[in-house]
N, C-alpha and C. Protein backbone atom coordinates (compact mmCIF):
# COMPACT_ATOMS: atom_id res chain seq x y z
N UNK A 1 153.71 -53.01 102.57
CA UNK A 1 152.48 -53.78 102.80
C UNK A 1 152.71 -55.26 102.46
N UNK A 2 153.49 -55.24 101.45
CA UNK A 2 153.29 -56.68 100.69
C UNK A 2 154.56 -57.48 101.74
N UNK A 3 155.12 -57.24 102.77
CA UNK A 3 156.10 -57.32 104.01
C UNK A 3 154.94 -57.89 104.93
N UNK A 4 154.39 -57.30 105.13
CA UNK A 4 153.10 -57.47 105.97
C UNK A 4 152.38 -58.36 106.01
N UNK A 5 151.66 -58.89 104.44
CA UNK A 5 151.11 -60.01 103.96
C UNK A 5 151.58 -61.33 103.82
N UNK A 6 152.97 -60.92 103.93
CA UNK A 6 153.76 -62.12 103.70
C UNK A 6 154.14 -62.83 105.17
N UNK A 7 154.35 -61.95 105.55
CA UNK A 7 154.32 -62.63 107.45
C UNK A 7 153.41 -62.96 107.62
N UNK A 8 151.90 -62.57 107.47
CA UNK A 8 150.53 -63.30 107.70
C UNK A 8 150.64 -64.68 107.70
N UNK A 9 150.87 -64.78 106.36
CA UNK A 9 150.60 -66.61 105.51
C UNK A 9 151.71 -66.87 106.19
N UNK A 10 153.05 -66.85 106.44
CA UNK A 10 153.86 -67.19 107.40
C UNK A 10 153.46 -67.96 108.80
N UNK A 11 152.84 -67.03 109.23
CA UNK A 11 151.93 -67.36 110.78
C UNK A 11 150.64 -68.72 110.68
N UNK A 12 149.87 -68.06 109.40
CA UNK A 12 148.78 -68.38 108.99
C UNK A 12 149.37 -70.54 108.71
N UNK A 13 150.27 -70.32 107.58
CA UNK A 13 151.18 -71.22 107.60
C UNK A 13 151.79 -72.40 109.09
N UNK A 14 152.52 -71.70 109.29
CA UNK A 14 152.97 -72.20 110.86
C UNK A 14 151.57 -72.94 111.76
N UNK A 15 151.03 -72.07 111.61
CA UNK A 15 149.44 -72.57 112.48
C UNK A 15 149.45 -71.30 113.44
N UNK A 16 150.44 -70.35 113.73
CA UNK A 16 150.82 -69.41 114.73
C UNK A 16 149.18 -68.86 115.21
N UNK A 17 148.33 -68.29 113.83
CA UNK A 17 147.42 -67.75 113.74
C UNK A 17 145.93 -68.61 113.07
N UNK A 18 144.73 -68.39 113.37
CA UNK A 18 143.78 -68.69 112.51
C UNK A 18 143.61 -68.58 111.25
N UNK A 19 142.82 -69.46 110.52
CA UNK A 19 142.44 -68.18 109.24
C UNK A 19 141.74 -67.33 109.36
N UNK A 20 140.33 -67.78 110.07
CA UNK A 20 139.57 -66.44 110.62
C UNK A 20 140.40 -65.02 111.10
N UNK A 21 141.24 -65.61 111.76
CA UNK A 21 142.56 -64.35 112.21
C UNK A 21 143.14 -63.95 110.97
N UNK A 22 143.70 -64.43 110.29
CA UNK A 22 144.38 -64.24 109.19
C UNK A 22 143.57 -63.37 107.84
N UNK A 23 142.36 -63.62 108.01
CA UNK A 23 141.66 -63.15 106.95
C UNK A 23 140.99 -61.67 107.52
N UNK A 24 141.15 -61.62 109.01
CA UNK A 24 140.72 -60.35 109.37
C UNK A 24 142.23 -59.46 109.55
N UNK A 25 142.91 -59.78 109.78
CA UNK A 25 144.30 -59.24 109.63
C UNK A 25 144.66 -58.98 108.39
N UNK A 26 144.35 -59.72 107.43
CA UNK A 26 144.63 -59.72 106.01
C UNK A 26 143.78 -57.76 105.69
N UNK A 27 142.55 -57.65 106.62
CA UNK A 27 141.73 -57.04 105.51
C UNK A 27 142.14 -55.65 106.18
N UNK A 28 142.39 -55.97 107.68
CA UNK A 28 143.15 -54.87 108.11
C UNK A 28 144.27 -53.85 107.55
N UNK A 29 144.73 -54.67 107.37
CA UNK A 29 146.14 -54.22 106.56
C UNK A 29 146.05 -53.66 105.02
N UNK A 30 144.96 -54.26 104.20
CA UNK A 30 144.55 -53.17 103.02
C UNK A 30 143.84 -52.73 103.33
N UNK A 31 143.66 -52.26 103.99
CA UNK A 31 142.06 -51.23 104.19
C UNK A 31 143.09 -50.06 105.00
N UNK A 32 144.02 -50.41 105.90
CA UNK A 32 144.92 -49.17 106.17
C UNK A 32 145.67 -48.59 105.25
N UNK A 33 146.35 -49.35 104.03
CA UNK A 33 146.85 -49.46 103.27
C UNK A 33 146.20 -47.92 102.15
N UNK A 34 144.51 -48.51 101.95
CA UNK A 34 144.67 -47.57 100.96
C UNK A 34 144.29 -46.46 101.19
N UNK A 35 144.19 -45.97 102.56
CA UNK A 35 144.24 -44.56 103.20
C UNK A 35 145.29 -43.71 102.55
């Protein structure tokens, strides 16, 4: 997961992605996570 998060801010970083994107991607990913 924490692989995952770290490419976000990567993107998020870069400009690749939004934050709005980034923060819904962000929540995606723990919320699958703690299944």
């Amino acid at each position: 997961m924490k692989d995952r998060l770290d490419r976000l801010k990567e993107y998020r970083t870069n400009g690749v992605i939004t934050e709005d994107e980034y923060e819904r991607k962000k929540a995606d990913i723990i919320d699958n996570y703690e299944i």
